[in-house]
C-alpha atoms as a PDB file:
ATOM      1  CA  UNK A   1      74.243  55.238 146.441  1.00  0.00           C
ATOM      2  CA  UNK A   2      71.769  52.678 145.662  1.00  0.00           C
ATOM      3  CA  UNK A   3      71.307  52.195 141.588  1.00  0.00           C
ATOM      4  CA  UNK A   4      68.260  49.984 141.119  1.00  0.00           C
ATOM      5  CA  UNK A   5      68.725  49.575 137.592  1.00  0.00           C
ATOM      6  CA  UNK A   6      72.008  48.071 138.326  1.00  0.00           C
ATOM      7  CA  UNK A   7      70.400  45.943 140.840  1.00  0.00           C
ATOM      8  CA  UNK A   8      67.853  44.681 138.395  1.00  0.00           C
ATOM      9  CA  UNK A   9      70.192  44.190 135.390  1.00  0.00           C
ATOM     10  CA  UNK A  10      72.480  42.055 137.999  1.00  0.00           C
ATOM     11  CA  UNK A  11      69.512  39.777 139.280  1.00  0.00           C
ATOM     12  CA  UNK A  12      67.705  38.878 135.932  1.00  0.00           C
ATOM     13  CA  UNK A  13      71.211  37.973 134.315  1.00  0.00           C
ATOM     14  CA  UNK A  14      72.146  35.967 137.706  1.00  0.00           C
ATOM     15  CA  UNK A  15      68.724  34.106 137.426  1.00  0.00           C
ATOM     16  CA  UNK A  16      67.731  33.604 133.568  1.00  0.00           C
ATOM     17  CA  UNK A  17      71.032  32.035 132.636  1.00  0.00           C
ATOM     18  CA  UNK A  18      71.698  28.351 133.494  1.00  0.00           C
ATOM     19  CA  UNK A  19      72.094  26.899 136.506  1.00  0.00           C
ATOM     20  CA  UNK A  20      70.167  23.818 138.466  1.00  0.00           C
ATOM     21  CA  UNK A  21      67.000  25.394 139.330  1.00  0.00           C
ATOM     22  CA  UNK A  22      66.768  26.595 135.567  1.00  0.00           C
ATOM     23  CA  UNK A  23      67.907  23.462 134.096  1.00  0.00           C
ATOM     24  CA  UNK A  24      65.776  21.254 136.523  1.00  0.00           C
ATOM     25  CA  UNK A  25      62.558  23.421 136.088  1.00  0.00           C
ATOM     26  CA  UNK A  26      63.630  22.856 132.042  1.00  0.00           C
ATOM     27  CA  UNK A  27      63.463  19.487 132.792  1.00  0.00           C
ATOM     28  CA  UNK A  28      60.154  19.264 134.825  1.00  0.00           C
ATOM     29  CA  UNK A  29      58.772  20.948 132.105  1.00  0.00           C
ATOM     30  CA  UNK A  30      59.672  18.846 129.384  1.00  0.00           C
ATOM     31  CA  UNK A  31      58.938  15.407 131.381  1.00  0.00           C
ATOM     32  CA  UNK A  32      55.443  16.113 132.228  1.00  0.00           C
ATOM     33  CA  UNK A  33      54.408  19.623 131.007  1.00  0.00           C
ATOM     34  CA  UNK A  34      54.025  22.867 132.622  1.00  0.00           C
ATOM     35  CA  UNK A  35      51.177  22.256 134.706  1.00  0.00           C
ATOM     36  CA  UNK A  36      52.178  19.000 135.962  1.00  0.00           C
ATOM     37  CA  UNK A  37      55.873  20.611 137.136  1.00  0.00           C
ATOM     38  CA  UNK A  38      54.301  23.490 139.173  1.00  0.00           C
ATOM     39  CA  UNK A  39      54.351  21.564 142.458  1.00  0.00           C
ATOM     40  CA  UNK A  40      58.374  21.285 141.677  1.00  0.00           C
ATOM     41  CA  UNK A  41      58.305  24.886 140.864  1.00  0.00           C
ATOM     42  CA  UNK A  42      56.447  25.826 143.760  1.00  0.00           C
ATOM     43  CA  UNK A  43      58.683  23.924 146.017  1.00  0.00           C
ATOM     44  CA  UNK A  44      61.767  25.649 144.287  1.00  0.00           C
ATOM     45  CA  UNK A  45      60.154  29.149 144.937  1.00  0.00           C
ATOM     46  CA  UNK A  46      59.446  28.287 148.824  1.00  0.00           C
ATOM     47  CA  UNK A  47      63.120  27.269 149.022  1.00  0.00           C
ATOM     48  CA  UNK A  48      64.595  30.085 146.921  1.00  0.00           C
ATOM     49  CA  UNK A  49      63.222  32.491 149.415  1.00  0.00           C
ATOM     50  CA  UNK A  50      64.190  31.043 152.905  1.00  0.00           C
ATOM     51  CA  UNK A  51      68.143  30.672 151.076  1.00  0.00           C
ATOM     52  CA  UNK A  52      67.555  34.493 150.076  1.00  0.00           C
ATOM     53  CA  UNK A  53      66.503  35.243 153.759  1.00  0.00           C
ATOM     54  CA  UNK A  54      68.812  32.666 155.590  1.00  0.00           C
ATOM     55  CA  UNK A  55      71.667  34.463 152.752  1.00  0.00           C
ATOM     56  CA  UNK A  56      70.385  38.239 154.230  1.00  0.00           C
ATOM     57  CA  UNK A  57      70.409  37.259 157.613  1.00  0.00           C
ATOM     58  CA  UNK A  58      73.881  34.954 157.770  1.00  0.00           C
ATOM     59  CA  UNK A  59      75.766  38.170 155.663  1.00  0.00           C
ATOM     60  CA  UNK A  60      74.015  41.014 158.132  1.00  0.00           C
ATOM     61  CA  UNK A  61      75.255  38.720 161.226  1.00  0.00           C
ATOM     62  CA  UNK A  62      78.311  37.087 160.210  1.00  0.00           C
ATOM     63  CA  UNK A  63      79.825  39.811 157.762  1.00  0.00           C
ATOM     64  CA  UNK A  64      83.201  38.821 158.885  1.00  0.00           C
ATOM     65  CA  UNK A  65      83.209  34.961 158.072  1.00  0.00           C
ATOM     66  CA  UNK A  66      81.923  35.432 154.878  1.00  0.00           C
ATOM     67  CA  UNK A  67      85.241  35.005 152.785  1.00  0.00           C
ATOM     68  CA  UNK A  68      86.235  31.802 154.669  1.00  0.00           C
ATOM     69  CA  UNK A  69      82.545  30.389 154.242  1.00  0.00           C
ATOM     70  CA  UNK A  70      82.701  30.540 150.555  1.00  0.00           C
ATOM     71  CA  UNK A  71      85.545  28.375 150.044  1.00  0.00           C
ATOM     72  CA  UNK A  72      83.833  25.273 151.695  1.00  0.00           C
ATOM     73  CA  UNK A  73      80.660  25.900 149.398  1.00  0.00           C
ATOM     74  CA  UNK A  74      82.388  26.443 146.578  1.00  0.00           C
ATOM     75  CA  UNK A  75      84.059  23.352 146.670  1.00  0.00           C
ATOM     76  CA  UNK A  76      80.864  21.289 147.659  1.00  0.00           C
ATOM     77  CA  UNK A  77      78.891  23.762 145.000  1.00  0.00           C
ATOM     78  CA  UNK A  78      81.264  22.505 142.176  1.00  0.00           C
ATOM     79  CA  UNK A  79      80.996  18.633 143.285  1.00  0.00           C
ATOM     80  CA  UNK A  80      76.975  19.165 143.547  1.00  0.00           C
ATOM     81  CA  UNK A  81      76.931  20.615 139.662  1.00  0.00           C
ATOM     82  CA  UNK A  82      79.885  17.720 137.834  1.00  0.00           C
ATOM     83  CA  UNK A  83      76.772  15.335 140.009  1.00  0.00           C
ATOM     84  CA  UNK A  84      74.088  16.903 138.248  1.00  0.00           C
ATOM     85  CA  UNK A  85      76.024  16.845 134.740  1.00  0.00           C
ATOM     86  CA  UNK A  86      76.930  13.573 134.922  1.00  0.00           C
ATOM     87  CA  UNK A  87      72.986  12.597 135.480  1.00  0.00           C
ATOM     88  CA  UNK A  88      71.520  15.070 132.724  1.00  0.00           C
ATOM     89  CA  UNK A  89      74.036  13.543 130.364  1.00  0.00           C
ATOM     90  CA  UNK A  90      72.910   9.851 131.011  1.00  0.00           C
ATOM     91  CA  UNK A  91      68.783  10.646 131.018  1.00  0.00           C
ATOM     92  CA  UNK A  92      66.305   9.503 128.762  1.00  0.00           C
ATOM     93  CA  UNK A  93      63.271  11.683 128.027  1.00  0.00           C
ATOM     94  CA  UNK A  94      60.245   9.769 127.651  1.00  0.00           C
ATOM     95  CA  UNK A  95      57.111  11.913 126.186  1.00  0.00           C
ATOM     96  CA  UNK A  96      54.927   8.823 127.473  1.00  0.00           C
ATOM     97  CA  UNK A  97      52.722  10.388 130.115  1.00  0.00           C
ATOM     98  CA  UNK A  98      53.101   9.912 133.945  1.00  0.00           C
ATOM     99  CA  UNK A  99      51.880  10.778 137.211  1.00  0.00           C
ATOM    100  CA  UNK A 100      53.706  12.897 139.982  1.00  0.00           C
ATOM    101  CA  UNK A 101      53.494  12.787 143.628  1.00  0.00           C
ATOM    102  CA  UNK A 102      53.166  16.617 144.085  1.00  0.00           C
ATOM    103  CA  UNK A 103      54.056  16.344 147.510  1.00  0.00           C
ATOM    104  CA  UNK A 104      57.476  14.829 146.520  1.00  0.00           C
ATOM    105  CA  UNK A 105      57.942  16.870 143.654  1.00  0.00           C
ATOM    106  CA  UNK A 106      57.638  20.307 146.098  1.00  0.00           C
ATOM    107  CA  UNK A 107      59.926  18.825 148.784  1.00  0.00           C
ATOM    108  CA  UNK A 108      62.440  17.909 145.533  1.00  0.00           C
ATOM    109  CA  UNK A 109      61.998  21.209 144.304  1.00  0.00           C
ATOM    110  CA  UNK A 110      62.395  22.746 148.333  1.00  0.00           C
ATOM    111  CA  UNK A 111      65.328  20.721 148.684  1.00  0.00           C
ATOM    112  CA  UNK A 112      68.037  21.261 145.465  1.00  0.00           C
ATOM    113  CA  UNK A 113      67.669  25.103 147.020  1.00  0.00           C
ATOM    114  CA  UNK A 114      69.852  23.968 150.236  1.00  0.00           C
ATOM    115  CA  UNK A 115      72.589  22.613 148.277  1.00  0.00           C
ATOM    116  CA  UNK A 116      72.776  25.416 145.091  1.00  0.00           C
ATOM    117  CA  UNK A 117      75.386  27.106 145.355  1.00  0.00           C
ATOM    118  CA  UNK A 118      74.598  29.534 142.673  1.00  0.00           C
ATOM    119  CA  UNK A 119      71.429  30.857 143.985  1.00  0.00           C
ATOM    120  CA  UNK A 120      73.206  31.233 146.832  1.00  0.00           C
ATOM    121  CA  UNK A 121      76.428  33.144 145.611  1.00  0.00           C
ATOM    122  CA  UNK A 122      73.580  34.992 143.869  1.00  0.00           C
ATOM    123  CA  UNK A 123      71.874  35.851 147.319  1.00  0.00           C
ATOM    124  CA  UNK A 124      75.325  36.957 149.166  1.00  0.00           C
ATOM    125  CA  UNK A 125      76.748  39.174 146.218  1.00  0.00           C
ATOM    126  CA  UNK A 126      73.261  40.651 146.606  1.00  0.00           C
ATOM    127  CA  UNK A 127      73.515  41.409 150.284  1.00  0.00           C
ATOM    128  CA  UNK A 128      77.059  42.320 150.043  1.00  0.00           C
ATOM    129  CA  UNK A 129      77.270  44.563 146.776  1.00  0.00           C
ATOM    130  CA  UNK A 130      73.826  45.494 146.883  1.00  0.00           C
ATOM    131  CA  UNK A 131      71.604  45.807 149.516  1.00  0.00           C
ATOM    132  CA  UNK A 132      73.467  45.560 153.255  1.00  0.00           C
ATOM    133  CA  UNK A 133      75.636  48.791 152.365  1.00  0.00           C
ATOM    134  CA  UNK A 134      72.430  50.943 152.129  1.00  0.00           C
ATOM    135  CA  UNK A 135      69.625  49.251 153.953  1.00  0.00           C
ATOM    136  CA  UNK A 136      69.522  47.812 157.635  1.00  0.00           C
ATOM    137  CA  UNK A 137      65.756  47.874 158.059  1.00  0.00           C
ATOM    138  CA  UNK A 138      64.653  44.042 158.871  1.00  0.00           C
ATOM    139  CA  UNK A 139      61.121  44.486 156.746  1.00  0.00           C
ATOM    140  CA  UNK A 140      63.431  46.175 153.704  1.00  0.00           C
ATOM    141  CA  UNK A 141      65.668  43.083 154.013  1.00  0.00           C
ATOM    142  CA  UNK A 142      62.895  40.665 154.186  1.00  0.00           C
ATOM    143  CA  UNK A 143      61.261  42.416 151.448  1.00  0.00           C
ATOM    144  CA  UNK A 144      64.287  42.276 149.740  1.00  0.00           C
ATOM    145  CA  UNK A 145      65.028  38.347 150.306  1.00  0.00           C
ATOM    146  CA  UNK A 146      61.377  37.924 148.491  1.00  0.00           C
ATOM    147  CA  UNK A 147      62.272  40.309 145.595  1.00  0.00           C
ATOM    148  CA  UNK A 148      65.313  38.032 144.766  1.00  0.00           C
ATOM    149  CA  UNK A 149      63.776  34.924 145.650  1.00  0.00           C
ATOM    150  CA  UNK A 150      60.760  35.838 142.798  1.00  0.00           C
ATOM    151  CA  UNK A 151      63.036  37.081 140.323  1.00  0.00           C
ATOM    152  CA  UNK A 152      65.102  33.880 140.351  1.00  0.00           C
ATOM    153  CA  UNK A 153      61.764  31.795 140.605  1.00  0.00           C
ATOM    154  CA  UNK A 154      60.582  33.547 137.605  1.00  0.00           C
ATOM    155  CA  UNK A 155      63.324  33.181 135.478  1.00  0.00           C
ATOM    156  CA  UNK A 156      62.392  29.177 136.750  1.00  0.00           C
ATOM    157  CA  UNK A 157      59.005  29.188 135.110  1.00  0.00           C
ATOM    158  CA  UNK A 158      60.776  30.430 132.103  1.00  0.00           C
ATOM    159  CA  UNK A 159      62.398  27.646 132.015  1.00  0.00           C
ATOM    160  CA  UNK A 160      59.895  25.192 132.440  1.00  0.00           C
ATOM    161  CA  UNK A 161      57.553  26.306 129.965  1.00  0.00           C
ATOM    162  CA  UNK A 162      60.576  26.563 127.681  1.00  0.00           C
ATOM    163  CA  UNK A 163      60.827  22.744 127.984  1.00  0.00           C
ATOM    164  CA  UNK A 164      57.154  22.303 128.062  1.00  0.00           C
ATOM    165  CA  UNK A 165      57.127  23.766 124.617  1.00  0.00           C
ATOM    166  CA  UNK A 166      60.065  21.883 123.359  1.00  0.00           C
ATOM    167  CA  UNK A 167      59.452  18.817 124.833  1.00  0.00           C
ATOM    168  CA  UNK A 168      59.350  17.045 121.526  1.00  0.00           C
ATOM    169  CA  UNK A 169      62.433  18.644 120.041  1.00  0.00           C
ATOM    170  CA  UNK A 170      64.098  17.566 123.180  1.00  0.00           C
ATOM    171  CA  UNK A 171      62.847  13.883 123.413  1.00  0.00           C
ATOM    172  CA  UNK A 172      64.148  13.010 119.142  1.00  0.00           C
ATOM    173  CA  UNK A 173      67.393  14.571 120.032  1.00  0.00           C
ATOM    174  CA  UNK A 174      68.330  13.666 123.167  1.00  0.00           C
ATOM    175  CA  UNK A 175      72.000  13.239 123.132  1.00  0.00           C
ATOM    176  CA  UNK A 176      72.733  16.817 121.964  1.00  0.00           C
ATOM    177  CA  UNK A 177      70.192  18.664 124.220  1.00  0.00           C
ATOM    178  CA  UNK A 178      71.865  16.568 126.971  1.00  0.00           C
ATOM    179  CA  UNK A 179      75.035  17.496 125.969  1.00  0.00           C
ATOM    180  CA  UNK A 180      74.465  20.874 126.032  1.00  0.00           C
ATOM    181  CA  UNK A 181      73.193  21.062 129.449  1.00  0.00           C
ATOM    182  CA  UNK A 182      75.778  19.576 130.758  1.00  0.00           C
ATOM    183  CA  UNK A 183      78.283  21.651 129.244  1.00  0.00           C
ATOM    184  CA  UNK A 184      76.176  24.463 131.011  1.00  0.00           C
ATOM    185  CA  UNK A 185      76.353  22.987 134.475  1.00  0.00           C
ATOM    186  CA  UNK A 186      79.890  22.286 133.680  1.00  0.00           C
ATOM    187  CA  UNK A 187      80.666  25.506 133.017  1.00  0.00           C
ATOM    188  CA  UNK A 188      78.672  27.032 135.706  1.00  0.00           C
ATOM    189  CA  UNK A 189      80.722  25.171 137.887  1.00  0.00           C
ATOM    190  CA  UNK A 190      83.429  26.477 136.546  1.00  0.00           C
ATOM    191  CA  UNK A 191      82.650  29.716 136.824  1.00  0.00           C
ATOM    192  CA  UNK A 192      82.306  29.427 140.888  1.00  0.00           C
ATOM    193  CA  UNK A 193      86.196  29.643 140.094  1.00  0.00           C
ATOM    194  CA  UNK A 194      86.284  32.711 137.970  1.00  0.00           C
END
């Protein structure tokens, strides 16, 4: 039997804790403000949903292959996040302000979506666990694909108005708040092992 509150406990932990969209959005935010990251934001919510739908429609069609899929993305998953440590532990915040090109900020935000793995391990145990063992209705799966897509992109905005708000306690202490991400996306990596 279907338990939603299961489901819904399961997606808001999956999505609020740190991972690259969170982080990224975190730093969006504190680089040039809330406002100023929503076309990044915007471009991680377009991409969050066609990975939740291309996730509900590869585990409905290829139930079969998924255990010899996630090896492969697991392995480039892990690579992707020790990459994004390594450059969140060498940047410099700079509260100085600066202009965006939205459009490239939406296709950056589109983008990280086809190569992260956790919102993708997040959209498979979904389907698998969740969602493909009671429902088979296409408009309940799409509908389904948007309902994780918005929880994870909400958890995003979260995030980037957390660094909005903090962008000066980030910028004077750099080292530390860099440190600690990275030890997040480090361990997140780590846990595509666990």
């Amino acid at each position: 039997m279907f338990s939603l509150p299961t489901f819904i406990f399961y997606c808001f932990t999956s999505t609020i804790t740190p991972g690259p969209n969170n982080l990224m959005s975190m730093s969006w935010g504190m680089r040039v403000g809330f406002f100023k990251a929503l076309p990044f934001n915007l471009g991680v919510i377009t991409g969050f949903f066609a990975v939740m739908l291309l996730c509900c429609i590869g585990c409905a069609a290829l139930n079969s292959l998924i255990p010899e899929i996630m090896g492969p993305m697991k392995i480039l998953g892990t690579l992707y996040l020790v990459w994004l440590a390594w450059k969140i532990l060498k940047a410099v915040y700079s509260l100085k302000p600066f202009e965006i090109d939205k459009k490239k900020a939406f296709i950056s935000g589109f983008c990280l979506q086809f190569v992260n793995v956790k919102i993708m391990v997040y959209g498979i145990v979904s389907m698998q666990t969740f969602i493909l063992p009671h429902f088979t209705d296409p408009w309940i799966l799409v509908g389904f694909s948007f309902f994780l897509a918005a929880m994870g992109s909400g958890c995003n905005l979260i995030w980037s108005a957390f660094g909005s708000a903090f962008a000066h306690l980030f910028s004077k202490y750099t080292r530390p708040v860099n440190a600690v991400l990275t030890l997040s996306l480090l361990f997140c990596a780590g846990s595509l092992w666990i």
